[in-house]
PDB file of N, CA and C in Angstrom:
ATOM      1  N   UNK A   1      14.792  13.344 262.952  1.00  0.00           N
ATOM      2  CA  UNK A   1      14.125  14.438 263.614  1.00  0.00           C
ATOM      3  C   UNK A   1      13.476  13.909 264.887  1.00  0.00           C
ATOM      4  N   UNK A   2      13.773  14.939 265.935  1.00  0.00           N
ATOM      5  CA  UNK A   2      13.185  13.961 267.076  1.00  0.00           C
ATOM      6  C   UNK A   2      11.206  14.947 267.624  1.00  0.00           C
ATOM      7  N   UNK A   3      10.793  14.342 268.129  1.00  0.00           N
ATOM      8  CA  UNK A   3       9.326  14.526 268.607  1.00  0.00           C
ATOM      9  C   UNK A   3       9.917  15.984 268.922  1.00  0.00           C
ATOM     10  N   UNK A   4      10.525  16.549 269.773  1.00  0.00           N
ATOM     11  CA  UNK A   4      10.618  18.154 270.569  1.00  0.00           C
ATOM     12  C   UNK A   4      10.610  18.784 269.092  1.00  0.00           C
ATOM     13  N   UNK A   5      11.479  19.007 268.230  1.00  0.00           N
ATOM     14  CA  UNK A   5      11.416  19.750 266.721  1.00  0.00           C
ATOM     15  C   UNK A   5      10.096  19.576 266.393  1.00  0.00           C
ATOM     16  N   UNK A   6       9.280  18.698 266.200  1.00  0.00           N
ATOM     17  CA  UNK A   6       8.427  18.365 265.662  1.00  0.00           C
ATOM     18  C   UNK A   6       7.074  19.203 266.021  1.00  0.00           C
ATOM     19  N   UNK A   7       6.825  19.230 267.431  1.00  0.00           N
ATOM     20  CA  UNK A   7       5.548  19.779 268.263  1.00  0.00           C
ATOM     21  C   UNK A   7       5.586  21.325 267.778  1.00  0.00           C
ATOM     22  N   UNK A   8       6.385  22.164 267.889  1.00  0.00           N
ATOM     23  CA  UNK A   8       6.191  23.505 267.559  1.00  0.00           C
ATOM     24  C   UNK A   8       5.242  23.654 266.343  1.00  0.00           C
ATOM     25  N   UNK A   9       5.852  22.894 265.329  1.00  0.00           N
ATOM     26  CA  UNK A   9       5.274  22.691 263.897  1.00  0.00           C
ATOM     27  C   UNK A   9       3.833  22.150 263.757  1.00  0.00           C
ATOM     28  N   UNK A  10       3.885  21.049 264.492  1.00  0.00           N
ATOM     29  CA  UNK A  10       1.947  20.470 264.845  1.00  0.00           C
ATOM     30  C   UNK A  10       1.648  21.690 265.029  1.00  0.00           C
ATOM     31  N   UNK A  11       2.089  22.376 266.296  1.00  0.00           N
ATOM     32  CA  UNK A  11       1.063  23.199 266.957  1.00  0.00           C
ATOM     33  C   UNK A  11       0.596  24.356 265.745  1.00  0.00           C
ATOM     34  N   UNK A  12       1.499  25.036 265.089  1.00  0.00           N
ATOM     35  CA  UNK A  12       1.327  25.788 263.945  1.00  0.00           C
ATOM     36  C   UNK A  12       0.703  25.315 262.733  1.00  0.00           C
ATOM     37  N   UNK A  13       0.403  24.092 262.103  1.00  0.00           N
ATOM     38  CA  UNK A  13      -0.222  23.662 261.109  1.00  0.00           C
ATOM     39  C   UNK A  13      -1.710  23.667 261.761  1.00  0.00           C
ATOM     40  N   UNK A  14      -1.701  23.212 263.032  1.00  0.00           N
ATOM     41  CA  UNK A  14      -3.271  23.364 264.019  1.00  0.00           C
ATOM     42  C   UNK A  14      -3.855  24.562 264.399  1.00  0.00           C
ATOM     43  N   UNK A  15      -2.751  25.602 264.532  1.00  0.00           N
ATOM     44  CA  UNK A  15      -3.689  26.697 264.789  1.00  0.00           C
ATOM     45  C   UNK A  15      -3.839  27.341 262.962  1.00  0.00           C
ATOM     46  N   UNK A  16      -3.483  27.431 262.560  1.00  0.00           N
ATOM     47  CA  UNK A  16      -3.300  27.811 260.599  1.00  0.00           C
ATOM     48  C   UNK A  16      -4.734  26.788 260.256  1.00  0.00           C
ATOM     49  N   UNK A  17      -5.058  25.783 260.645  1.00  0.00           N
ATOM     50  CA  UNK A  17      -6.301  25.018 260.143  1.00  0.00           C
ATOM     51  C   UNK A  17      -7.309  25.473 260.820  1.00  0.00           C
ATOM     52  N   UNK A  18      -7.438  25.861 261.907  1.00  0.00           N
ATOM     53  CA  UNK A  18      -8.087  26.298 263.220  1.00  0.00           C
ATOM     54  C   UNK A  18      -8.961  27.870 262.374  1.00  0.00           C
ATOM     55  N   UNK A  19      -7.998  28.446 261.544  1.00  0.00           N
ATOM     56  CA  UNK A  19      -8.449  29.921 261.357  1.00  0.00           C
ATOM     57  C   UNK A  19      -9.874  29.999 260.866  1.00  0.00           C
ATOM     58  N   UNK A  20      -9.862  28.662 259.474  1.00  0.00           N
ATOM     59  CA  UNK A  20     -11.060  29.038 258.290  1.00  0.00           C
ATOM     60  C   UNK A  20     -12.220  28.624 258.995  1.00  0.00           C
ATOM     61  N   UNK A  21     -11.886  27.407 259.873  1.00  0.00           N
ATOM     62  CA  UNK A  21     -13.295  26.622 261.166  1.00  0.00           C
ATOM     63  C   UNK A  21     -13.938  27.639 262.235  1.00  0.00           C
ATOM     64  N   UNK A  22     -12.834  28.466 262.461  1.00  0.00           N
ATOM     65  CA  UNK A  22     -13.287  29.600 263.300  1.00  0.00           C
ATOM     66  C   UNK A  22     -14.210  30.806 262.790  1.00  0.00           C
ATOM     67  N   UNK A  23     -13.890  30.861 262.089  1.00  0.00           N
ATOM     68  CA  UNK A  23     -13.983  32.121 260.552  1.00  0.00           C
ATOM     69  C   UNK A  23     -15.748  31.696 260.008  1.00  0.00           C
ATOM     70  N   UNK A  24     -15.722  30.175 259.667  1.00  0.00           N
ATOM     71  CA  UNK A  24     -16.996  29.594 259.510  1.00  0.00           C
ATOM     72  C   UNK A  24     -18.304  29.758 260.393  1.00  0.00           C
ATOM     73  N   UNK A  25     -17.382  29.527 261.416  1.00  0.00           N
ATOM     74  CA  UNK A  25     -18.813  29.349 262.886  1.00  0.00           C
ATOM     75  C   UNK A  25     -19.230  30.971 263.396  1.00  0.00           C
ATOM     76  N   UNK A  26     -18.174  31.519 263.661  1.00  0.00           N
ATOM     77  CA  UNK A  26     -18.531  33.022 263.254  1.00  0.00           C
ATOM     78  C   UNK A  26     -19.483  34.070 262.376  1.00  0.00           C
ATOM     79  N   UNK A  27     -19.303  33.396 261.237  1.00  0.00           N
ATOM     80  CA  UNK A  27     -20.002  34.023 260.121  1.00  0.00           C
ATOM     81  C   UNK A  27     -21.659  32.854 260.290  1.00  0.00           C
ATOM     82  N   UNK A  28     -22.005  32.099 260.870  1.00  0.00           N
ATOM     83  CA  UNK A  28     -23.160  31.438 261.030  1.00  0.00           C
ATOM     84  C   UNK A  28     -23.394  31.594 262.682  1.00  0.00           C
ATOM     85  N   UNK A  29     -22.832  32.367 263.168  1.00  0.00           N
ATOM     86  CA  UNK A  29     -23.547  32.210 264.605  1.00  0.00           C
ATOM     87  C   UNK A  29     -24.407  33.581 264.568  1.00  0.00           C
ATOM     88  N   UNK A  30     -25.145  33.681 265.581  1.00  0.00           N
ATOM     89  CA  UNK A  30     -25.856  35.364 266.043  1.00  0.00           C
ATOM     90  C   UNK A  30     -25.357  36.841 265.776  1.00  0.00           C
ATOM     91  N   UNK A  31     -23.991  36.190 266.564  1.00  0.00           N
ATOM     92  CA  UNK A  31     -23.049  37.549 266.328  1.00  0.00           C
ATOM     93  C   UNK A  31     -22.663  37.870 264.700  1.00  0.00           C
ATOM     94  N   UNK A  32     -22.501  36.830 263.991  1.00  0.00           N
ATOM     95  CA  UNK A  32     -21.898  37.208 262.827  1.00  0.00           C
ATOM     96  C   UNK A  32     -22.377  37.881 262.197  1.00  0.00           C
ATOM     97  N   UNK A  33     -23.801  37.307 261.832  1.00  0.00           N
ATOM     98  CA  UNK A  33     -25.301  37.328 261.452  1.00  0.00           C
ATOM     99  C   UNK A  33     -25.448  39.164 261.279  1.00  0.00           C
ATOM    100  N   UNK A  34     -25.400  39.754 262.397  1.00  0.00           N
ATOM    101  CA  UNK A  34     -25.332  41.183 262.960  1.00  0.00           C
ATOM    102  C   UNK A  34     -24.519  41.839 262.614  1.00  0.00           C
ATOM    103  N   UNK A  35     -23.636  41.496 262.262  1.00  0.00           N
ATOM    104  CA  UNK A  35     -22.352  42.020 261.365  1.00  0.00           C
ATOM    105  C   UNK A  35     -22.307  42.336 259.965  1.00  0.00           C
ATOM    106  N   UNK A  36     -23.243  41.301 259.519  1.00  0.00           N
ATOM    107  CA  UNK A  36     -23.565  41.535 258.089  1.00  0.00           C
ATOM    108  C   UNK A  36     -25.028  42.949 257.483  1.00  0.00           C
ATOM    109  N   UNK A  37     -25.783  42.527 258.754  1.00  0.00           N
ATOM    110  CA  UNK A  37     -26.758  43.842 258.705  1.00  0.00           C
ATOM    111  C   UNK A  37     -26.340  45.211 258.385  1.00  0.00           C
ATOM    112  N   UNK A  38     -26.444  45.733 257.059  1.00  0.00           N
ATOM    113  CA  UNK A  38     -26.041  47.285 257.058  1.00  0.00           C
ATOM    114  C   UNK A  38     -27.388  47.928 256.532  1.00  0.00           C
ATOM    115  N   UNK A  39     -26.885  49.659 256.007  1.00  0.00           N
ATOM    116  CA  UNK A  39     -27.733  50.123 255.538  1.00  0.00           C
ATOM    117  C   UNK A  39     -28.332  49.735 254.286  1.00  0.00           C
ATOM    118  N   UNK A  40     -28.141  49.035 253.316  1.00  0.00           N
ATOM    119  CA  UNK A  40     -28.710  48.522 252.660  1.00  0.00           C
ATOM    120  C   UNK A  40     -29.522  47.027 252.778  1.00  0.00           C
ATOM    121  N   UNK A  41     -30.663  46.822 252.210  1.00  0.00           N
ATOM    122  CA  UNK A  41     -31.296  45.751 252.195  1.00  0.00           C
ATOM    123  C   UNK A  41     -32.553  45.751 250.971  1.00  0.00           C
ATOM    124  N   UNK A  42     -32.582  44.434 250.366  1.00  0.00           N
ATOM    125  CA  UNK A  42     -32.974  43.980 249.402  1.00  0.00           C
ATOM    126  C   UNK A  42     -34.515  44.062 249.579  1.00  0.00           C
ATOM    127  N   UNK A  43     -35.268  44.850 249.191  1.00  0.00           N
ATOM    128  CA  UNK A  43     -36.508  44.687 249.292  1.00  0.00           C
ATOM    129  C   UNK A  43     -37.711  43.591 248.807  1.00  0.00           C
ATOM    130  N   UNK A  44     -37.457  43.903 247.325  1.00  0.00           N
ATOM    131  CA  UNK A  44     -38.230  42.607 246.286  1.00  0.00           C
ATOM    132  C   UNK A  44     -36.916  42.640 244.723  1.00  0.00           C
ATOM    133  N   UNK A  45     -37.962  41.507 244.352  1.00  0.00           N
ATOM    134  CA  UNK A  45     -36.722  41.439 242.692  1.00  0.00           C
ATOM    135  C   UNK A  45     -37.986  41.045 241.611  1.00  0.00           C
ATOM    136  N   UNK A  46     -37.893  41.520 240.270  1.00  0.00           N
ATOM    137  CA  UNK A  46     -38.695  41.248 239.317  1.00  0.00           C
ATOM    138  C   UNK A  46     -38.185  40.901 238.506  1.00  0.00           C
ATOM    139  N   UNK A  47     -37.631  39.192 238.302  1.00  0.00           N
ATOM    140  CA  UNK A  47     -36.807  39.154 236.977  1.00  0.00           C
ATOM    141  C   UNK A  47     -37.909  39.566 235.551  1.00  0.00           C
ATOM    142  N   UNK A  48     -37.458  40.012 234.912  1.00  0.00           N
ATOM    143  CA  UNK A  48     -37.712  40.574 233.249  1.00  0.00           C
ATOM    144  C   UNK A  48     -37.316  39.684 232.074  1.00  0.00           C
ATOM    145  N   UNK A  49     -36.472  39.228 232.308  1.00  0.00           N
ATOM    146  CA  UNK A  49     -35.415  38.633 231.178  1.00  0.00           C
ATOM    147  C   UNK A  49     -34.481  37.287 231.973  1.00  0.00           C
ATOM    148  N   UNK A  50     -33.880  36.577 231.491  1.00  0.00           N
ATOM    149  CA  UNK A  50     -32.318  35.941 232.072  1.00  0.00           C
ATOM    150  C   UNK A  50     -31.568  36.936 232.266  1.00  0.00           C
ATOM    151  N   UNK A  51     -31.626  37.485 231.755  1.00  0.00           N
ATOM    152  CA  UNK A  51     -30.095  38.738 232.012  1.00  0.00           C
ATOM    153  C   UNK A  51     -30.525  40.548 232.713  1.00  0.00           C
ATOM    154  N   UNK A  52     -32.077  40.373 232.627  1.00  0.00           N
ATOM    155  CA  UNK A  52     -32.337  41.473 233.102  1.00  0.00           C
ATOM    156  C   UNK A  52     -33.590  41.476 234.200  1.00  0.00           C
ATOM    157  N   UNK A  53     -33.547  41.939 235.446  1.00  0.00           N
ATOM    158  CA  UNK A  53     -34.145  42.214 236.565  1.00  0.00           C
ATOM    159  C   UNK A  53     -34.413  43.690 237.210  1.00  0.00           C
ATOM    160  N   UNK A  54     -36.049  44.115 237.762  1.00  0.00           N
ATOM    161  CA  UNK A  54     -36.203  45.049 238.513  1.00  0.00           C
ATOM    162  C   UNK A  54     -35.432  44.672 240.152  1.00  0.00           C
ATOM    163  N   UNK A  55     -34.967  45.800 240.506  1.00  0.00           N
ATOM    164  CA  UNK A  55     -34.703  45.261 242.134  1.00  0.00           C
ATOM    165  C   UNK A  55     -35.140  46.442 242.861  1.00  0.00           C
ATOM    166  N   UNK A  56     -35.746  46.517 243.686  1.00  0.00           N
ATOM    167  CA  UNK A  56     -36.031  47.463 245.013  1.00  0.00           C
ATOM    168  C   UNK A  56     -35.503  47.299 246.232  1.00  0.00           C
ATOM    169  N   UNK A  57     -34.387  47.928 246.534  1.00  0.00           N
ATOM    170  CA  UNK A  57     -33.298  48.345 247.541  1.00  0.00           C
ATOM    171  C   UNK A  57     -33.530  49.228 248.505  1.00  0.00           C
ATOM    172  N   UNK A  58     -33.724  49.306 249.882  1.00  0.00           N
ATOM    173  CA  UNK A  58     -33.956  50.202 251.196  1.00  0.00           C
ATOM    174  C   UNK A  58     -32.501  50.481 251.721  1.00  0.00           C
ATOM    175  N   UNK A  59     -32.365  52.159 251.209  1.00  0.00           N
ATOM    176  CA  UNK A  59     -30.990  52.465 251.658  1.00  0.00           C
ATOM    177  C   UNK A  59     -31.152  53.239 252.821  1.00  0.00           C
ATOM    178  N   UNK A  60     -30.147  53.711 253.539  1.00  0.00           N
ATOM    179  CA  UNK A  60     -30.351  54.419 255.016  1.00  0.00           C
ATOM    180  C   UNK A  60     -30.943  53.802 256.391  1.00  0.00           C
ATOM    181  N   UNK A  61     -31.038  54.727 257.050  1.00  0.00           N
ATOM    182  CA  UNK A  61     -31.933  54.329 258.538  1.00  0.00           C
ATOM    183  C   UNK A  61     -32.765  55.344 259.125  1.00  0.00           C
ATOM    184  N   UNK A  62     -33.437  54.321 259.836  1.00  0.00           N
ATOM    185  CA  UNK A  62     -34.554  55.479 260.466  1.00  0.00           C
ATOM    186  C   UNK A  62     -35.204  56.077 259.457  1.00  0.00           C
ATOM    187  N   UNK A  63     -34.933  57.636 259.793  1.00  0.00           N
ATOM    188  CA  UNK A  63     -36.079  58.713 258.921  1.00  0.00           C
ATOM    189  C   UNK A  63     -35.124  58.515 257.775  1.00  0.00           C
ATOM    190  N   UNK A  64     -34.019  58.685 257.393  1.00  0.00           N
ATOM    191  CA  UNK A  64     -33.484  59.139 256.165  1.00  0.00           C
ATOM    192  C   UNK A  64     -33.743  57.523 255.220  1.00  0.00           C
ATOM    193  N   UNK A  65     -34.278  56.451 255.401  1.00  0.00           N
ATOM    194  CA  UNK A  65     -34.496  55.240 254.938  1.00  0.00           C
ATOM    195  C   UNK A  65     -35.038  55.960 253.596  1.00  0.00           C
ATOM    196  N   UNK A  66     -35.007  55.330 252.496  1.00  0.00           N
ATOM    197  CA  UNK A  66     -35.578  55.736 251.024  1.00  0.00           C
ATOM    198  C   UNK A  66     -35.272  53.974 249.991  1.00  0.00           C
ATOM    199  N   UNK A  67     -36.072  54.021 249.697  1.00  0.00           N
ATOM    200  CA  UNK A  67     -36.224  52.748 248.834  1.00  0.00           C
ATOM    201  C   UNK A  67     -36.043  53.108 246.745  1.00  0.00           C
ATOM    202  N   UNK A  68     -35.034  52.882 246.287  1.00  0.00           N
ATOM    203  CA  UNK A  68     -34.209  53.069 244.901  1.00  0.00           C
ATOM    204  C   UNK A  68     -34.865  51.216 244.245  1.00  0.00           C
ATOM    205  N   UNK A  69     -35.197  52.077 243.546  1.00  0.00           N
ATOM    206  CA  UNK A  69     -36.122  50.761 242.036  1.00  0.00           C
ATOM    207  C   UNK A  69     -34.672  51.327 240.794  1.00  0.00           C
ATOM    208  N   UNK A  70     -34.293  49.855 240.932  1.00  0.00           N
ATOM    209  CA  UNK A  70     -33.018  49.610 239.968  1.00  0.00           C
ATOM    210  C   UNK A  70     -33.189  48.699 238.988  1.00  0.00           C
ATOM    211  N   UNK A  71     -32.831  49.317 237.646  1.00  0.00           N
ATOM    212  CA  UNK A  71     -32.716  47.870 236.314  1.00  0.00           C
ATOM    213  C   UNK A  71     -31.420  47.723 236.147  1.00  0.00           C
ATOM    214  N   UNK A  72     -31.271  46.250 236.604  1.00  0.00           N
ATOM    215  CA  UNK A  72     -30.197  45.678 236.625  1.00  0.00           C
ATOM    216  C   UNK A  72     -30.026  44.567 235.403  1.00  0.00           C
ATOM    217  N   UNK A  73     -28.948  44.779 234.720  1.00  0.00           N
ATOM    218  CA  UNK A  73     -28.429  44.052 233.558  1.00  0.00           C
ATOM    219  C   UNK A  73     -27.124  43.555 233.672  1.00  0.00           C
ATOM    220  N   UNK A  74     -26.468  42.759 233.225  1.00  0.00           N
ATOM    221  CA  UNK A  74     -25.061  42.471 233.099  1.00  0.00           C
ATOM    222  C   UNK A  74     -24.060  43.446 232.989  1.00  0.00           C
ATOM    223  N   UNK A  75     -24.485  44.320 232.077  1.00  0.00           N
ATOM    224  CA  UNK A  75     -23.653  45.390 232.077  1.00  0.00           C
ATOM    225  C   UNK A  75     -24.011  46.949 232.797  1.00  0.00           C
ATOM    226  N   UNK A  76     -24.944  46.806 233.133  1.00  0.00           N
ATOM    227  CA  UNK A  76     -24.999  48.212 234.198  1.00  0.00           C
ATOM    228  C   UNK A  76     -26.341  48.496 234.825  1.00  0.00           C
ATOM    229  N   UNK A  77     -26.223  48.929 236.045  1.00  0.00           N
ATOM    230  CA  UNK A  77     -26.734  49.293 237.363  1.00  0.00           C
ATOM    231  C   UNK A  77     -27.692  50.539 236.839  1.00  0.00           C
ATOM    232  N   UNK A  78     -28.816  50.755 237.035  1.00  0.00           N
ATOM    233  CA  UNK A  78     -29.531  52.405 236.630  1.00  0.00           C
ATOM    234  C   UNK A  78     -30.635  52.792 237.647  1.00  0.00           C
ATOM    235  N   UNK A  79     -30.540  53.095 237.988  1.00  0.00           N
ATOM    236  CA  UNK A  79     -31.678  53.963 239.323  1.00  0.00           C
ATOM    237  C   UNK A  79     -32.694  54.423 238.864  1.00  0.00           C
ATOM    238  N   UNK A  80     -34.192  54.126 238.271  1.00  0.00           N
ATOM    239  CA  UNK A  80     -35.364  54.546 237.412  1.00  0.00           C
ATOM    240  C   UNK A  80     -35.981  55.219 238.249  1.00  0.00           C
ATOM    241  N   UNK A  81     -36.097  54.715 239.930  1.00  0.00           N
ATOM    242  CA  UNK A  81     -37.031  55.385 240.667  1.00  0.00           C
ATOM    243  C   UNK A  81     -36.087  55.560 241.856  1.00  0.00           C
ATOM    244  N   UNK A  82     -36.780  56.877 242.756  1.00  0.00           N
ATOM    245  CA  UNK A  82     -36.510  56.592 244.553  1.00  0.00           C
ATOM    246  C   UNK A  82     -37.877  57.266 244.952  1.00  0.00           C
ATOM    247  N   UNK A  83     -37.956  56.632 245.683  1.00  0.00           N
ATOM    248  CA  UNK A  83     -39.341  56.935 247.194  1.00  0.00           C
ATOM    249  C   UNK A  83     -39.402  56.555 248.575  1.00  0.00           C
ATOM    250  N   UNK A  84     -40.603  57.207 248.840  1.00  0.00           N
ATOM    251  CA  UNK A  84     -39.899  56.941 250.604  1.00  0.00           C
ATOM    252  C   UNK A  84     -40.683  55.377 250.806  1.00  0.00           C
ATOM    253  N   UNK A  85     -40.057  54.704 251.893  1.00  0.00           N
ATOM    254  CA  UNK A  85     -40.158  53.358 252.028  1.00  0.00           C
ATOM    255  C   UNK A  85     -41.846  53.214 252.470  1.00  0.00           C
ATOM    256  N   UNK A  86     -42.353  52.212 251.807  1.00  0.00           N
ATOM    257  CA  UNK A  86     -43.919  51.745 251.785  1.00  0.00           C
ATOM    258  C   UNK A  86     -43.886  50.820 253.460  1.00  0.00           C
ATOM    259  N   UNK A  87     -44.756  50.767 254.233  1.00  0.00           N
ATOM    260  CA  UNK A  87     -45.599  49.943 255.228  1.00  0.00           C
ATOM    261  C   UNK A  87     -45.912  48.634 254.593  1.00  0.00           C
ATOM    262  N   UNK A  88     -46.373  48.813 253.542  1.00  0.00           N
ATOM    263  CA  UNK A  88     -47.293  47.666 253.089  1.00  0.00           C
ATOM    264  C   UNK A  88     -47.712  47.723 251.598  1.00  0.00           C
ATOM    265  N   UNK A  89     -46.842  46.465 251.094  1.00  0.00           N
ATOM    266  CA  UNK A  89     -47.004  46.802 249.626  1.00  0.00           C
ATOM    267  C   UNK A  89     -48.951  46.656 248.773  1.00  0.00           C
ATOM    268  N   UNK A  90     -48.974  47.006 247.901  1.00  0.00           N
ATOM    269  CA  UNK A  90     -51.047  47.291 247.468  1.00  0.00           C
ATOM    270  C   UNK A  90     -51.511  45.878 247.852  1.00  0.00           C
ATOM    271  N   UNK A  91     -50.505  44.602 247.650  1.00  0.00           N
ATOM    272  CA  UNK A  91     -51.358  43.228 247.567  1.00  0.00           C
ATOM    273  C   UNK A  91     -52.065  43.111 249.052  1.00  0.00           C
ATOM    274  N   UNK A  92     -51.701  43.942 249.844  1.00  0.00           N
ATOM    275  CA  UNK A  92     -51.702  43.664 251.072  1.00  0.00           C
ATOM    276  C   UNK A  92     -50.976  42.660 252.087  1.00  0.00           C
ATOM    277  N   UNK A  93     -49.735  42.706 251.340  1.00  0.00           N
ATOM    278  CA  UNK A  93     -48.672  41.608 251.877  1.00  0.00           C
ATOM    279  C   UNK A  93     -47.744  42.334 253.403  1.00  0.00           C
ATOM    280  N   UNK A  94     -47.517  42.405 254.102  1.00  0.00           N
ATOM    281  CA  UNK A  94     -45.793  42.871 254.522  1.00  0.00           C
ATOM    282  C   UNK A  94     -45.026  42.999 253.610  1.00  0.00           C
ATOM    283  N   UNK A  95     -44.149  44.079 253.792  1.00  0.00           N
ATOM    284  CA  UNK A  95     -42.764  44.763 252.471  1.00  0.00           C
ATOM    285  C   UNK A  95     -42.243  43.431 252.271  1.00  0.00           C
ATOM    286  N   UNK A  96     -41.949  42.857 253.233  1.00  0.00           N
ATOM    287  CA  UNK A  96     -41.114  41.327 252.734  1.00  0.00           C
ATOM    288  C   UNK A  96     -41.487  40.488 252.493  1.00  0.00           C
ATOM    289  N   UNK A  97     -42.754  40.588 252.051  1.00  0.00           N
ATOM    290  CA  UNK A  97     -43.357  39.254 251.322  1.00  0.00           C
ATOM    291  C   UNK A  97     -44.375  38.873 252.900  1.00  0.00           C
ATOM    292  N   UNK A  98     -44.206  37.397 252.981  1.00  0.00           N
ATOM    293  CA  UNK A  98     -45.011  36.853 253.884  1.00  0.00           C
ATOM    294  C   UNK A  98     -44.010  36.611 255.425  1.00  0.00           C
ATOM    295  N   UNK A  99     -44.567  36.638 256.495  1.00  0.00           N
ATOM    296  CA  UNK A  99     -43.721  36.466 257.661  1.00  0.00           C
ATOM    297  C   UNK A  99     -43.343  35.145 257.548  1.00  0.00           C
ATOM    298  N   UNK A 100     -42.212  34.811 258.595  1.00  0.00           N
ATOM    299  CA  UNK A 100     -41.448  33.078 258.634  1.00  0.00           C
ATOM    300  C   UNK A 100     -42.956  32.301 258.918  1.00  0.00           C
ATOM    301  N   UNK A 101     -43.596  32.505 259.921  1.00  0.00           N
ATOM    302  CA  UNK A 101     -44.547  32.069 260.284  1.00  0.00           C
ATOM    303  C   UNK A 101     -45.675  32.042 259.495  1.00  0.00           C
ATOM    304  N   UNK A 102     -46.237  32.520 258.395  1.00  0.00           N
ATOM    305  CA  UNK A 102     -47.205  32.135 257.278  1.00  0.00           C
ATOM    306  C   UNK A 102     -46.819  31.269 256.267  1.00  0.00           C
ATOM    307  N   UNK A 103     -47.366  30.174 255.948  1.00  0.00           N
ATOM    308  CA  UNK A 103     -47.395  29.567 255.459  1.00  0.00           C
ATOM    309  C   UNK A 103     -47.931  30.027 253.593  1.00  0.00           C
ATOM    310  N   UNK A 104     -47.355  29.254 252.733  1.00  0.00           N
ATOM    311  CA  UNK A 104     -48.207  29.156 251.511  1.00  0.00           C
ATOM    312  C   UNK A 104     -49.399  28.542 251.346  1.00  0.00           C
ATOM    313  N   UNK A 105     -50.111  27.965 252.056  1.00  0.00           N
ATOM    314  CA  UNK A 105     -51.394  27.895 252.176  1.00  0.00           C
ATOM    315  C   UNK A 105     -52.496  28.977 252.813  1.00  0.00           C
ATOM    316  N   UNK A 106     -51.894  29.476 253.721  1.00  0.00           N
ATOM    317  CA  UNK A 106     -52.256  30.619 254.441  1.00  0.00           C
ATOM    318  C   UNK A 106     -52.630  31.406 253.732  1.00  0.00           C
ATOM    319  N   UNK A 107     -51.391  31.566 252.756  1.00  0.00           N
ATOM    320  CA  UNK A 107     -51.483  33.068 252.243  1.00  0.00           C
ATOM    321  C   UNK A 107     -52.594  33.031 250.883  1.00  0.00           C
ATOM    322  N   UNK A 108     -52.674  31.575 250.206  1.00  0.00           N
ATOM    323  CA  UNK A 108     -53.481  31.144 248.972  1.00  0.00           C
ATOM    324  C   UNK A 108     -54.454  31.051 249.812  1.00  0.00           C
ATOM    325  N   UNK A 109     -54.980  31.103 250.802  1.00  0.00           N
ATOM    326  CA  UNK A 109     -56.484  31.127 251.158  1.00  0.00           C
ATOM    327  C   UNK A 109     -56.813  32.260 251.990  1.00  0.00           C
ATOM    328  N   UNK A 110     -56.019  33.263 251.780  1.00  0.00           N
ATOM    329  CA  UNK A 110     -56.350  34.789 252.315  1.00  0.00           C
ATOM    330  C   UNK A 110     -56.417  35.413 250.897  1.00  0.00           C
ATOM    331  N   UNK A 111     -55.636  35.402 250.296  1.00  0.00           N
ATOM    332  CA  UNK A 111     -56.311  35.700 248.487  1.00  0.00           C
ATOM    333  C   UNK A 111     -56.926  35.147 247.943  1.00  0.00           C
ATOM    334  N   UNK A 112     -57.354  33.775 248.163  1.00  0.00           N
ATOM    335  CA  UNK A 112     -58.945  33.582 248.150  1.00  0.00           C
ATOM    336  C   UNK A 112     -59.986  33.922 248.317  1.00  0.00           C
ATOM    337  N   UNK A 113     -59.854  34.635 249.619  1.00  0.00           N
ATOM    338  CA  UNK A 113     -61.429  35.227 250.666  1.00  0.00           C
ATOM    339  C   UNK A 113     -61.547  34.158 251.511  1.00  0.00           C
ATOM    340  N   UNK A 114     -60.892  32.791 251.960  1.00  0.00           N
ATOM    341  CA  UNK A 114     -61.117  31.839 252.459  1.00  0.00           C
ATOM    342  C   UNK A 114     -60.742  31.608 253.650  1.00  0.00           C
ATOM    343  N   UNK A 115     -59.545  32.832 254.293  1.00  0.00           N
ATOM    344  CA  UNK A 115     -58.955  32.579 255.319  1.00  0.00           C
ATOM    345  C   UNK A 115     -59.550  33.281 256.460  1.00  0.00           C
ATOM    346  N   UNK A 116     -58.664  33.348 257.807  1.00  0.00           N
ATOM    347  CA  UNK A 116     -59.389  33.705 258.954  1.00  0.00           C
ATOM    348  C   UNK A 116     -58.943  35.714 258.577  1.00  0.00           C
ATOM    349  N   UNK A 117     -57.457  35.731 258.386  1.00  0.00           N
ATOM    350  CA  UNK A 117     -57.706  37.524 257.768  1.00  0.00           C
ATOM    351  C   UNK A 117     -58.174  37.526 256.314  1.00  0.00           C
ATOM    352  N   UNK A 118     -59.060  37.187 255.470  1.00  0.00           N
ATOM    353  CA  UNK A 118     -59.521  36.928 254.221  1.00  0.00           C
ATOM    354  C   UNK A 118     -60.727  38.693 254.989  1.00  0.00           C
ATOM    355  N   UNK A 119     -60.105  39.605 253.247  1.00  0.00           N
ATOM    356  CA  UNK A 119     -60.462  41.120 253.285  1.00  0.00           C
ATOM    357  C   UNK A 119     -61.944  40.821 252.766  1.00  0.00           C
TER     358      UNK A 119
END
């Protein structure tokens, strides 16, 4: 077999390897990231059991947004509650827990009374 037969074939085993590396950096860059954002998103989770968990789910957008409290088991999905989406859950946290920027110390010495927002 001489080198000319040969190159077509490199070039095709290189772009065929090329796909899943491309596919990778995609799905971890900015853009991808944005792609994955839909109307649903995971609010909080309360495991109960190994096999059984509360979950609170924010479906829709904008005004029609509504938040569904689900018991989830191995074998089936059940919808116990829906309401309209909370500001601020009672602990006085943000819906998502704590921002990137607070720390677990932060937050153990604001439920203390010890911190600089300490209620």
């Amino acid at each position: 077999m001489s080198t000319t037969s040969l190159t077509p074939l490199l070039w095709f085993v290189g772009v065929i390897c090329l796909i899943p590396l491309l596919l990778w950096m995609v799905k971890r860059s900015p853009m991808g990231s944005s792609l994955s954002n839909g109307p649903v998103r995971q609010v909080g989770v309360l495991p109960l059991s190994p096999s059984q968990r509360l979950v609170t789910v924010e479906v829709g957008q904008g005004e029609d947004r509504l938040w569904l409290v689900l018991g989830v088991t191995p074998n089936s999905i059940n919808t116990l509650h829906t309401m309209a989406p909370h500001t601020a859950v009672p602990g006085g946290l943000p819906t998502g827990g704590a921002t990137p920027q607070t720390t677990f110390a932060q937050l153990l010495q604001r439920m203390q009374g010890r911190g600089p927002d300490a209620r």
